[in-house]
C-alpha atoms as a PDB file:
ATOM      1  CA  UNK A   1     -37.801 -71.369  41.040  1.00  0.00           C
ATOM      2  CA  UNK A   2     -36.631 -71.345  44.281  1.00  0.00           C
ATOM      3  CA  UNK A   3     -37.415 -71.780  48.314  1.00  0.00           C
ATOM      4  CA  UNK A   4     -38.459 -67.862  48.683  1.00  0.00           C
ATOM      5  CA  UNK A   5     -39.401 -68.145  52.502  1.00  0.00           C
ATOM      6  CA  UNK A   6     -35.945 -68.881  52.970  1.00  0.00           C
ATOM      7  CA  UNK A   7     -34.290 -65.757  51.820  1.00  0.00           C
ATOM      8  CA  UNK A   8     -33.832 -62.687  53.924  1.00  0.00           C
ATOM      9  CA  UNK A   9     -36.492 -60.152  54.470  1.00  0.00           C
ATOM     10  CA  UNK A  10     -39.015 -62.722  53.013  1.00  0.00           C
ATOM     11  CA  UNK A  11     -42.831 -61.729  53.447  1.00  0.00           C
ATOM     12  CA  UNK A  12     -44.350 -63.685  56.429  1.00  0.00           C
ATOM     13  CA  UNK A  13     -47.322 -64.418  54.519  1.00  0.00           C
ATOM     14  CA  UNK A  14     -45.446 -66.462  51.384  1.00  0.00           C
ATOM     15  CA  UNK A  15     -45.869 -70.047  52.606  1.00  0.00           C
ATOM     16  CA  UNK A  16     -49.405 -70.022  53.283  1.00  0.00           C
ATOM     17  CA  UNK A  17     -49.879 -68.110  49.979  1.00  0.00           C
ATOM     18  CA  UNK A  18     -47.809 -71.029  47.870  1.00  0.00           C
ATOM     19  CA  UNK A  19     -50.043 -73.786  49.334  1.00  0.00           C
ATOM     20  CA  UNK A  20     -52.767 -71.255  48.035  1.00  0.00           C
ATOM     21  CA  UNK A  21     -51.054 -71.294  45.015  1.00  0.00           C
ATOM     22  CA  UNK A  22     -50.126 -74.657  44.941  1.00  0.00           C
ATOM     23  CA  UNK A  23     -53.942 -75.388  45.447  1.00  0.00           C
ATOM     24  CA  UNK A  24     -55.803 -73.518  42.613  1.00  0.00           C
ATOM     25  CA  UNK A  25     -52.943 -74.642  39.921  1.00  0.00           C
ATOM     26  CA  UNK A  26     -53.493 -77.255  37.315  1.00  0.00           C
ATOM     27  CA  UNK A  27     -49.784 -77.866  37.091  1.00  0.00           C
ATOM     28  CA  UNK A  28     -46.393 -77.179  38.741  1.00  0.00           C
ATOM     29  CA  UNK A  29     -43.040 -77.002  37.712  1.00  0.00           C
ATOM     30  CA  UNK A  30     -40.180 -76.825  39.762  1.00  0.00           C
ATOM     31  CA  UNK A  31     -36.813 -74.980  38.383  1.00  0.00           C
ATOM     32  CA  UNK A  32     -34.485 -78.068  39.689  1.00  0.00           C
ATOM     33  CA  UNK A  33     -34.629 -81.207  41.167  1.00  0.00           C
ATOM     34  CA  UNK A  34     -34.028 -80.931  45.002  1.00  0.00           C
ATOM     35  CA  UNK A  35     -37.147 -78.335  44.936  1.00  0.00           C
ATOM     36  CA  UNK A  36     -39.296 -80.903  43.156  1.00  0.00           C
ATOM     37  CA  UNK A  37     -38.288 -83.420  45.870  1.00  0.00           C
ATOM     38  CA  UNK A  38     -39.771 -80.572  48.534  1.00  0.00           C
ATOM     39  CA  UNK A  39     -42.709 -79.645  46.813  1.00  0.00           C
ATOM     40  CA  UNK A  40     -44.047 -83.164  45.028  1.00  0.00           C
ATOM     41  CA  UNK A  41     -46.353 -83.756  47.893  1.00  0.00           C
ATOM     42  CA  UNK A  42     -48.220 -80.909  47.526  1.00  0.00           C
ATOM     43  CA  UNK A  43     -49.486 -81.313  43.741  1.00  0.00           C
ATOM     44  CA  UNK A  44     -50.502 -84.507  41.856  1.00  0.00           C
ATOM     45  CA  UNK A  45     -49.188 -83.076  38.369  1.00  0.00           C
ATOM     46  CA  UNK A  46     -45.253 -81.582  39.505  1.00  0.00           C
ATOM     47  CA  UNK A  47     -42.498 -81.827  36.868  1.00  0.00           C
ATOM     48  CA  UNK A  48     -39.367 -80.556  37.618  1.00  0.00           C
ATOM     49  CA  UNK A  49     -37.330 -78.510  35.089  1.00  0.00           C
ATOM     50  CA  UNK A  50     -33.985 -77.388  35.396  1.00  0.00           C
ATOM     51  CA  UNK A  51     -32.005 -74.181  33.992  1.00  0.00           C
ATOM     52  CA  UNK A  52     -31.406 -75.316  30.636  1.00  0.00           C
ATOM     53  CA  UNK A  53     -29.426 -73.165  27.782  1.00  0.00           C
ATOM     54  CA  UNK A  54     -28.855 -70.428  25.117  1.00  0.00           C
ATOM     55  CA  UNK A  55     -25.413 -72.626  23.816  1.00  0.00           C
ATOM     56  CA  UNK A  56     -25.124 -70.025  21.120  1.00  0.00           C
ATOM     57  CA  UNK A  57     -25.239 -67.308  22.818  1.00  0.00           C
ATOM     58  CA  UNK A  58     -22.243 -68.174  25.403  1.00  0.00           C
ATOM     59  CA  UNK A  59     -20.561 -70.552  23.407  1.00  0.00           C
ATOM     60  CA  UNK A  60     -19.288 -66.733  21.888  1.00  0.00           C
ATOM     61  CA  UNK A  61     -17.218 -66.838  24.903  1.00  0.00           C
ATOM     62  CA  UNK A  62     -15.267 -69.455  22.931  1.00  0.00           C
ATOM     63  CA  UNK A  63     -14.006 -67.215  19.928  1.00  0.00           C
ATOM     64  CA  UNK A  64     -14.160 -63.889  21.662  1.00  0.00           C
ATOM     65  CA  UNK A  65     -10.897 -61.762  21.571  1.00  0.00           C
ATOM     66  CA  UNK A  66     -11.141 -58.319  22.683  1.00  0.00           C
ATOM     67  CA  UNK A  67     -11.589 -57.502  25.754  1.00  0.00           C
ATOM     68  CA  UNK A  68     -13.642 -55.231  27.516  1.00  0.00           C
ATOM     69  CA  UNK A  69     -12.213 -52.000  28.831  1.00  0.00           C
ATOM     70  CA  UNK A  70     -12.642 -53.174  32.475  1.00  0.00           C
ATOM     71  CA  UNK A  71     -11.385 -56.495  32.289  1.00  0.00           C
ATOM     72  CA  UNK A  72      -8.652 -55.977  29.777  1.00  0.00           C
ATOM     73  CA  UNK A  73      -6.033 -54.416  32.393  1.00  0.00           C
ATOM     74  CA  UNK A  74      -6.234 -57.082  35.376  1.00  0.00           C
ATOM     75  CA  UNK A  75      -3.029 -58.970  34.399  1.00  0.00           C
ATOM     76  CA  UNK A  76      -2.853 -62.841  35.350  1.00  0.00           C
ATOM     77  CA  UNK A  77      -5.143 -66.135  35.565  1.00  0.00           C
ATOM     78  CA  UNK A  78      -8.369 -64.611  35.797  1.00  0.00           C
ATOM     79  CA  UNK A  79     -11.118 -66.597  38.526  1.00  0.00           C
ATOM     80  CA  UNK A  80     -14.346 -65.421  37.903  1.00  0.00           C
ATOM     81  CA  UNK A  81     -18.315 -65.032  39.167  1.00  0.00           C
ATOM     82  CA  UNK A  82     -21.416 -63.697  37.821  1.00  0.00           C
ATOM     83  CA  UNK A  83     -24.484 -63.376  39.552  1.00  0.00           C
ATOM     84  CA  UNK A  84     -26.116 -61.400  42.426  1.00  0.00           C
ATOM     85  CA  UNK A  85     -24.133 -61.083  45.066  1.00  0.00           C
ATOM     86  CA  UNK A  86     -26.503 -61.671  48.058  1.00  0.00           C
ATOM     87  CA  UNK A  87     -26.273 -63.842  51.141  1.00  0.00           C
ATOM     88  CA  UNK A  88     -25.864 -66.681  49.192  1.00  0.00           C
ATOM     89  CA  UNK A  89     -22.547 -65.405  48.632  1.00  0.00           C
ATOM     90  CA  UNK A  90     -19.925 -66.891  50.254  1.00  0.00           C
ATOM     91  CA  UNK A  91     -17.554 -64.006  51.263  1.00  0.00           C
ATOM     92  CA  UNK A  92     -15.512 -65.660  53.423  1.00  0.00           C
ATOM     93  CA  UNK A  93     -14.454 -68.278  50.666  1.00  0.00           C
ATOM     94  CA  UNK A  94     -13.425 -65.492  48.296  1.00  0.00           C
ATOM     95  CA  UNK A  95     -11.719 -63.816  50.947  1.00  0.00           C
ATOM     96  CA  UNK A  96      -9.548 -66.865  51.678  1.00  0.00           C
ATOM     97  CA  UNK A  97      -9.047 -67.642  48.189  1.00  0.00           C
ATOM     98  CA  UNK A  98      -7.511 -64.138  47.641  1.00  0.00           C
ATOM     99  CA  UNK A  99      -5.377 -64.315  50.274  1.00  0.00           C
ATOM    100  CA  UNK A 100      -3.988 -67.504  49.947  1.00  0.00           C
ATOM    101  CA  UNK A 101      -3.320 -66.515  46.250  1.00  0.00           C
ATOM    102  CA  UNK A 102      -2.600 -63.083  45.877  1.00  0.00           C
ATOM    103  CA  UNK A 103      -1.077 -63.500  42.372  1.00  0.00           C
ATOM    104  CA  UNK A 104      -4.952 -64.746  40.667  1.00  0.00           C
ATOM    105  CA  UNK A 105      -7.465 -62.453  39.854  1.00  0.00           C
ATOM    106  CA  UNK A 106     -10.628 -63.080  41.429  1.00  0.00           C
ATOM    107  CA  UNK A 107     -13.500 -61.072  38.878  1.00  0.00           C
ATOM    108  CA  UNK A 108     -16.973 -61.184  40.513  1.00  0.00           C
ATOM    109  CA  UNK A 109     -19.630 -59.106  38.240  1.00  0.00           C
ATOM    110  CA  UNK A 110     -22.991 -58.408  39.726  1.00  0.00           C
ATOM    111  CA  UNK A 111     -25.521 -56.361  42.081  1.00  0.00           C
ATOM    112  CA  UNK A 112     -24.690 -56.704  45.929  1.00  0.00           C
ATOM    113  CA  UNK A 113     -28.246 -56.976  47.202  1.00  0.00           C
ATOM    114  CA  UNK A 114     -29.640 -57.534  50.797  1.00  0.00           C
ATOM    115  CA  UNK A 115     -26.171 -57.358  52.306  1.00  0.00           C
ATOM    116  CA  UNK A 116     -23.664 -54.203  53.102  1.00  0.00           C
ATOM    117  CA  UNK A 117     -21.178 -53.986  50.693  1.00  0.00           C
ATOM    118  CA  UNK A 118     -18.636 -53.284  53.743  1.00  0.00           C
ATOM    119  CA  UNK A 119     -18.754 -56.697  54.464  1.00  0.00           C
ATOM    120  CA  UNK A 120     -16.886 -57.806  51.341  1.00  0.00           C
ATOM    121  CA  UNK A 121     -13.399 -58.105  51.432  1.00  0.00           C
ATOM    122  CA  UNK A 122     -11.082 -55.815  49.663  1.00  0.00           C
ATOM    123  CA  UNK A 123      -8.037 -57.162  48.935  1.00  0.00           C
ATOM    124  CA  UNK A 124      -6.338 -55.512  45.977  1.00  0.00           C
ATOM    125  CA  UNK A 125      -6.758 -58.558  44.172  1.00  0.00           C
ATOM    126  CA  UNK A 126     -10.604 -59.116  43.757  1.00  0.00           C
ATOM    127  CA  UNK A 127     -12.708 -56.924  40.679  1.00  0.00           C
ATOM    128  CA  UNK A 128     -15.689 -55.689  41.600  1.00  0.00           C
ATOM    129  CA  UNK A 129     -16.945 -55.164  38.315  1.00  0.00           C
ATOM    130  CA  UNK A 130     -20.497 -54.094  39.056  1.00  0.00           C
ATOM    131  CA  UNK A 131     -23.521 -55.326  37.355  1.00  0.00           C
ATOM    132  CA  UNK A 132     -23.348 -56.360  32.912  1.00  0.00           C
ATOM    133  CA  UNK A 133     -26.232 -56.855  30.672  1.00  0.00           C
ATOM    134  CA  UNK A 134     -26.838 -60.314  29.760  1.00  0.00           C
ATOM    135  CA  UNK A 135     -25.309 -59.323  26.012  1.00  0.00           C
ATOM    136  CA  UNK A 136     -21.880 -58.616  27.699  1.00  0.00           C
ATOM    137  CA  UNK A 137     -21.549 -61.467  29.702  1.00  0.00           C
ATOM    138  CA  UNK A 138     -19.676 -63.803  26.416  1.00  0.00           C
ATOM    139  CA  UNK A 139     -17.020 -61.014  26.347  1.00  0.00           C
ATOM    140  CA  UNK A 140     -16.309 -61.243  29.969  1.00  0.00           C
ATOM    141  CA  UNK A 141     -16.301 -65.165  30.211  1.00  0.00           C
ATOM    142  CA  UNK A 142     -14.055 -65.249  27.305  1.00  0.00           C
ATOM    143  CA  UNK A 143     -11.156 -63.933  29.535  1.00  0.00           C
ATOM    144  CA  UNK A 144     -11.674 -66.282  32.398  1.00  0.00           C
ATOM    145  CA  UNK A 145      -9.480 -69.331  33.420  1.00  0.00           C
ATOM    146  CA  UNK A 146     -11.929 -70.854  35.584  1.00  0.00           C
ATOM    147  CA  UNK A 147     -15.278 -69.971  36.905  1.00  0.00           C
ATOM    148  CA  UNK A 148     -17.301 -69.913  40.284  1.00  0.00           C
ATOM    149  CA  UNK A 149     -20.023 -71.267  41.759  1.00  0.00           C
ATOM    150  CA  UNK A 150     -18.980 -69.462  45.461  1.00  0.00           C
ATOM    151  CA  UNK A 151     -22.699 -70.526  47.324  1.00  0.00           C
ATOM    152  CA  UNK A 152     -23.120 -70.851  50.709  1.00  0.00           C
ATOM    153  CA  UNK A 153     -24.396 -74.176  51.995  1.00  0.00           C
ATOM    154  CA  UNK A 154     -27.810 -72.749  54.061  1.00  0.00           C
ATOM    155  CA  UNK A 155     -31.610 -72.350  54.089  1.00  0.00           C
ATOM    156  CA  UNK A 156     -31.696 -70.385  51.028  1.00  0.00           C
ATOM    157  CA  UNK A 157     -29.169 -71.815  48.816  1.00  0.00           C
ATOM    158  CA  UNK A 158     -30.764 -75.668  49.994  1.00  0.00           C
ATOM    159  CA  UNK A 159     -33.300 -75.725  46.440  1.00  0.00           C
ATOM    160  CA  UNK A 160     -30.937 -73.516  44.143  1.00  0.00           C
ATOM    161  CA  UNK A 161     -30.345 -75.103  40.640  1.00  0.00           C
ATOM    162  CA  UNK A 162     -27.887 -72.375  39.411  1.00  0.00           C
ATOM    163  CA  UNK A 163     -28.309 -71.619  35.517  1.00  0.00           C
ATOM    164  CA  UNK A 164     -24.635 -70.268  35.577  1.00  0.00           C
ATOM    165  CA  UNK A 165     -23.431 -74.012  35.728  1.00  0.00           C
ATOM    166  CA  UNK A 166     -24.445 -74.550  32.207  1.00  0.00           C
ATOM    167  CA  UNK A 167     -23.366 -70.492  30.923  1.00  0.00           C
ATOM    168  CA  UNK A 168     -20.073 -71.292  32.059  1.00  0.00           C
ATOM    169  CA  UNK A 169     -19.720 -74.603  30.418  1.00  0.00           C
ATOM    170  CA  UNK A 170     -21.001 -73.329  27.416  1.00  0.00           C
ATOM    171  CA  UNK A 171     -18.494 -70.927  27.309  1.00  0.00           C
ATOM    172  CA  UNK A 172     -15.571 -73.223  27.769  1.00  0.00           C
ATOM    173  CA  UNK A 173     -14.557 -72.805  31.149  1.00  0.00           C
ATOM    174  CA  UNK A 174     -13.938 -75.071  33.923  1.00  0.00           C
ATOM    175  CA  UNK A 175     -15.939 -74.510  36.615  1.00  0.00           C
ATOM    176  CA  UNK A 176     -15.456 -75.003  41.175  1.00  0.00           C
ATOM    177  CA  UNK A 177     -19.051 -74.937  42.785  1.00  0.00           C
ATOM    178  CA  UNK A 178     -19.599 -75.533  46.865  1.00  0.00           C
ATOM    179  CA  UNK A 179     -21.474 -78.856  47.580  1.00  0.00           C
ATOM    180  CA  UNK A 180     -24.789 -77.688  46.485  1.00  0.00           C
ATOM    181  CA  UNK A 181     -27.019 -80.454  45.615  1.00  0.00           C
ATOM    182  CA  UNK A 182     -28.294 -79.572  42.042  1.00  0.00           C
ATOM    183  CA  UNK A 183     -24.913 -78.754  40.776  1.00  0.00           C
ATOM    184  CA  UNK A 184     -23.951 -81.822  42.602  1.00  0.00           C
ATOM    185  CA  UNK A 185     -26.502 -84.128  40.580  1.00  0.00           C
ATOM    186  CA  UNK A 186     -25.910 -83.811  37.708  1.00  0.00           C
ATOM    187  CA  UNK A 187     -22.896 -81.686  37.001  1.00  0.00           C
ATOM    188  CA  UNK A 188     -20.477 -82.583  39.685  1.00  0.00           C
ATOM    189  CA  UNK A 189     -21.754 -86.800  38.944  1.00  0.00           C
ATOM    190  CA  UNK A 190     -20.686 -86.326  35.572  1.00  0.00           C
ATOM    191  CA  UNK A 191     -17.781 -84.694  35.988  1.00  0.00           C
ATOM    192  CA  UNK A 192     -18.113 -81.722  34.360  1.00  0.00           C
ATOM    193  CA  UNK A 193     -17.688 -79.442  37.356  1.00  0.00           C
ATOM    194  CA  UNK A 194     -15.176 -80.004  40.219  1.00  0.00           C
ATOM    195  CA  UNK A 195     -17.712 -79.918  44.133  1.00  0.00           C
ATOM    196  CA  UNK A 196     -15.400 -78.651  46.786  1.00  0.00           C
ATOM    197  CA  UNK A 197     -16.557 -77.582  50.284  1.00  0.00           C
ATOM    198  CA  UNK A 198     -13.507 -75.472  51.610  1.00  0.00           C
ATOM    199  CA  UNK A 199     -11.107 -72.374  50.372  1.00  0.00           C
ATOM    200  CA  UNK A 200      -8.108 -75.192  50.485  1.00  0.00           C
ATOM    201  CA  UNK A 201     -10.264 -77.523  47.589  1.00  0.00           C
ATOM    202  CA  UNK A 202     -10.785 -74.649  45.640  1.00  0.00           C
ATOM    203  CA  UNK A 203      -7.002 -74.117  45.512  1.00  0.00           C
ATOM    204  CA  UNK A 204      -6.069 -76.967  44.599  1.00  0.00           C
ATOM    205  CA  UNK A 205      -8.555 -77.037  42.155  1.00  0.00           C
ATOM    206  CA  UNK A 206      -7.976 -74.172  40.244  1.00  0.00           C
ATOM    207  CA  UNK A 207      -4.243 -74.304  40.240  1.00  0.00           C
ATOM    208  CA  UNK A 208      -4.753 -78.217  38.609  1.00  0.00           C
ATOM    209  CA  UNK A 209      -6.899 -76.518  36.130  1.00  0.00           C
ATOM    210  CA  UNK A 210      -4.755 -73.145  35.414  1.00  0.00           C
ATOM    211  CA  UNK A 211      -1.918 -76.265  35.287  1.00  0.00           C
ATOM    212  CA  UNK A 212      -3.975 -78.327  32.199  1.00  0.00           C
ATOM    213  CA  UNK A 213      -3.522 -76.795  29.269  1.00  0.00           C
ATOM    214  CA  UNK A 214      -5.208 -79.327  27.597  1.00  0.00           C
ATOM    215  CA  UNK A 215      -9.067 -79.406  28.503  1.00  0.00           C
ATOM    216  CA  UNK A 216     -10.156 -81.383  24.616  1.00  0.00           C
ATOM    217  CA  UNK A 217     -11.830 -84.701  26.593  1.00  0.00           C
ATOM    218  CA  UNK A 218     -13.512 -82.270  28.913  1.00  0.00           C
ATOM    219  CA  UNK A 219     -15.048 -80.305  26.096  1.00  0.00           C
ATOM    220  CA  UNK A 220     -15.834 -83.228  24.366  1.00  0.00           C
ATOM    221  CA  UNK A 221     -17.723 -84.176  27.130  1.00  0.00           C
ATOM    222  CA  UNK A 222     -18.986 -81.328  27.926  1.00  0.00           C
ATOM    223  CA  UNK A 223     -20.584 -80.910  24.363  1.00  0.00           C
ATOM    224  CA  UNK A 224     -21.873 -84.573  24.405  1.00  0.00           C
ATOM    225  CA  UNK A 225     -23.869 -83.885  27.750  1.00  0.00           C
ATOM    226  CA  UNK A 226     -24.873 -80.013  26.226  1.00  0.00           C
ATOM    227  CA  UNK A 227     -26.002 -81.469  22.906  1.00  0.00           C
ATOM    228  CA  UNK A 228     -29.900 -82.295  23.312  1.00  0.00           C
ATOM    229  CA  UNK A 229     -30.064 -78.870  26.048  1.00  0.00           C
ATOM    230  CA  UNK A 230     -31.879 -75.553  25.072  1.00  0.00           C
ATOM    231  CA  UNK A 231     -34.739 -73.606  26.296  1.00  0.00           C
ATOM    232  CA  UNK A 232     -37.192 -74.230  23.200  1.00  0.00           C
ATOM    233  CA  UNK A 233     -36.680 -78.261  24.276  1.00  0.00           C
ATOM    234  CA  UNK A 234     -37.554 -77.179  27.814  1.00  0.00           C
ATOM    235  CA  UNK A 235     -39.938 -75.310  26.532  1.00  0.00           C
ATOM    236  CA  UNK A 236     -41.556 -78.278  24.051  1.00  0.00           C
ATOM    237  CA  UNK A 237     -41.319 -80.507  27.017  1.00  0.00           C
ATOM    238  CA  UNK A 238     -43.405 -78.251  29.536  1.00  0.00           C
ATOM    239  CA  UNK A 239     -45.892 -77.618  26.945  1.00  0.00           C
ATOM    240  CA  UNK A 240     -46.511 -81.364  26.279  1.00  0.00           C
ATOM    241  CA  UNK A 241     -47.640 -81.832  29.816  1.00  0.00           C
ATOM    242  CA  UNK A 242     -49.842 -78.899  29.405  1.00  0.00           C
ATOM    243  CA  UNK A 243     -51.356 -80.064  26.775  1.00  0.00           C
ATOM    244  CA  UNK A 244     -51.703 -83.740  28.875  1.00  0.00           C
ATOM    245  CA  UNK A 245     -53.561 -81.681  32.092  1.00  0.00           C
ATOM    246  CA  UNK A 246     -55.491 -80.164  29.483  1.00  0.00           C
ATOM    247  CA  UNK A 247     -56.732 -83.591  27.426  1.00  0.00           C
ATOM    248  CA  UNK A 248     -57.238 -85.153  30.971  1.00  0.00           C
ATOM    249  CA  UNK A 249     -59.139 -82.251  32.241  1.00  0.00           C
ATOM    250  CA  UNK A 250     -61.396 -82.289  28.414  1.00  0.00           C
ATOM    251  CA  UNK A 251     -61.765 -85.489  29.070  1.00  0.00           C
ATOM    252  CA  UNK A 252     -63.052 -85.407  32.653  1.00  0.00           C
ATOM    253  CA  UNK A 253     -65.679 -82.703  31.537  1.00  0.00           C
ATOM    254  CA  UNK A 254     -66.833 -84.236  28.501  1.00  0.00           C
ATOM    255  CA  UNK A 255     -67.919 -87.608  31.039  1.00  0.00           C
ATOM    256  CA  UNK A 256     -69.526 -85.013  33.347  1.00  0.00           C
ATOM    257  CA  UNK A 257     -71.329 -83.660  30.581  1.00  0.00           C
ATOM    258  CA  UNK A 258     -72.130 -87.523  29.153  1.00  0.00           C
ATOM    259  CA  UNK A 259     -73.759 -87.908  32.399  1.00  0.00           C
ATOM    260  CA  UNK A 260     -76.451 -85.721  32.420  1.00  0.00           C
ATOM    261  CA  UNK A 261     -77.429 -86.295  28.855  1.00  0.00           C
END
């Protein structure tokens, strides 16, 4: 699911215990396509499978009205983030973006892991709303003008395939990632999520989106690329090339066995 050895306070040991891994497995699957393009060398049967989708689930966002408690108060266009906030984060565009804008409300909800939380900025501005449970997460979204993708371009954000690019569309909202390459291809291809590399893009961005009232195309298209995603077709999908490892490897052993008859 993603390049492990890459993150802080990895274990030593985890790359030569994935080729291990890689080794004694019968099949692979990667959780996005820039980590199948680093890994297919070291498997003959590697499929890659992206985040897919619980549509119904955060397409609540859509018709939610209350709000909750802590969100309810912060008055004005409301930029927001969910996720862990680890050293994938980047601070430093958040931190620009609330300076440069003092009158948006930048939400972020979500642990702060691996990193001290002194090192985030605290302008009056940005919501540290602390960590939700996955049920919550509609009601928040539902209050948002536009969502984040705030990433880091380095070793450990080089594989992500983040499945918050397809919660947030779900739920309606237009969504600002960094350059990474999996939001990138497909999303940012397709148009259905703005790719900017600097605090300055984001701006713009944003205030063109808090600008267009009128997002119907983009939802149309959004729904039109959505419509065949969900995690039982992921799932049917992985399982048929089980089931194809399995035939093949039936098959092998009943030829063995045919040869010794």
């Amino acid at each position: 699911m993603d390049e492990l050895s890459a993150f802080k306070f990895a274990p030593a040991e985890l790359v030569a215990l994935e080729k291990v891994l890689m080794k004694n497995a019968d099949i692979v699957f990667t959780g996005g396509h820039s980590l199948y393009a680093a890994k297919k060398q070291l498997h003959s049967a590697i499929f890659p499978f992206p985040s897919s989708i619980d549509k119904e689930h955060f397409s609540k966002a859509k018709l939610q009205q209350a709000q909750p408690d802590d969100q309810a108060d912060i008055v004005g266009p409301r930029i927001g983030f969910f996720g862990v906030i680890d050293e994938r984060f980047d601070i430093e565009l958040i931190r620009n973006i609330a300076q440069e804008r003092p009158d948006w409300q930048i939400i972020l909800i979500g642990p702060v892991v691996k990193i001290s939380k002194d090192t985030l900025p605290k302008n009056s501005n940005i919501h540290y709303l602390g960590q939700k449970t996955y049920n919550e997460l509609p009601a928040y979204l539902s209050g948002w003008d536009v969502a984040l993708i705030p990433f880091e371009l380095n070793e450990s954000t080089r594989y992500i395939s983040p499945t918050k690019t397809l919660e947030y569309l779900a739920a309606g909202i237009p969504v600002v990632s960094t350059p990474i390459y999996d939001v990138i291809n497909p999303y940012g291809t397709n148009n259905l999520v703005h790719i900017s590399g600097n605090s300055e893009g984001f701006i713009k961005t944003i205030e063109r989106e808090l600008d267009n009232p009128d997002k119907r195309e983009w939802l149309k298209k959004v729904d039109e690329y959505m419509k065949d995603l969900s995690w039982d077709n992921t799932y049917m999908n992985m399982l048929t090339e089980i089931k194809k490892v399995l035939q093949n490897r039936n098959s092998i052993s009943s030829v063995n066995i045919e040869a010794y008859v």
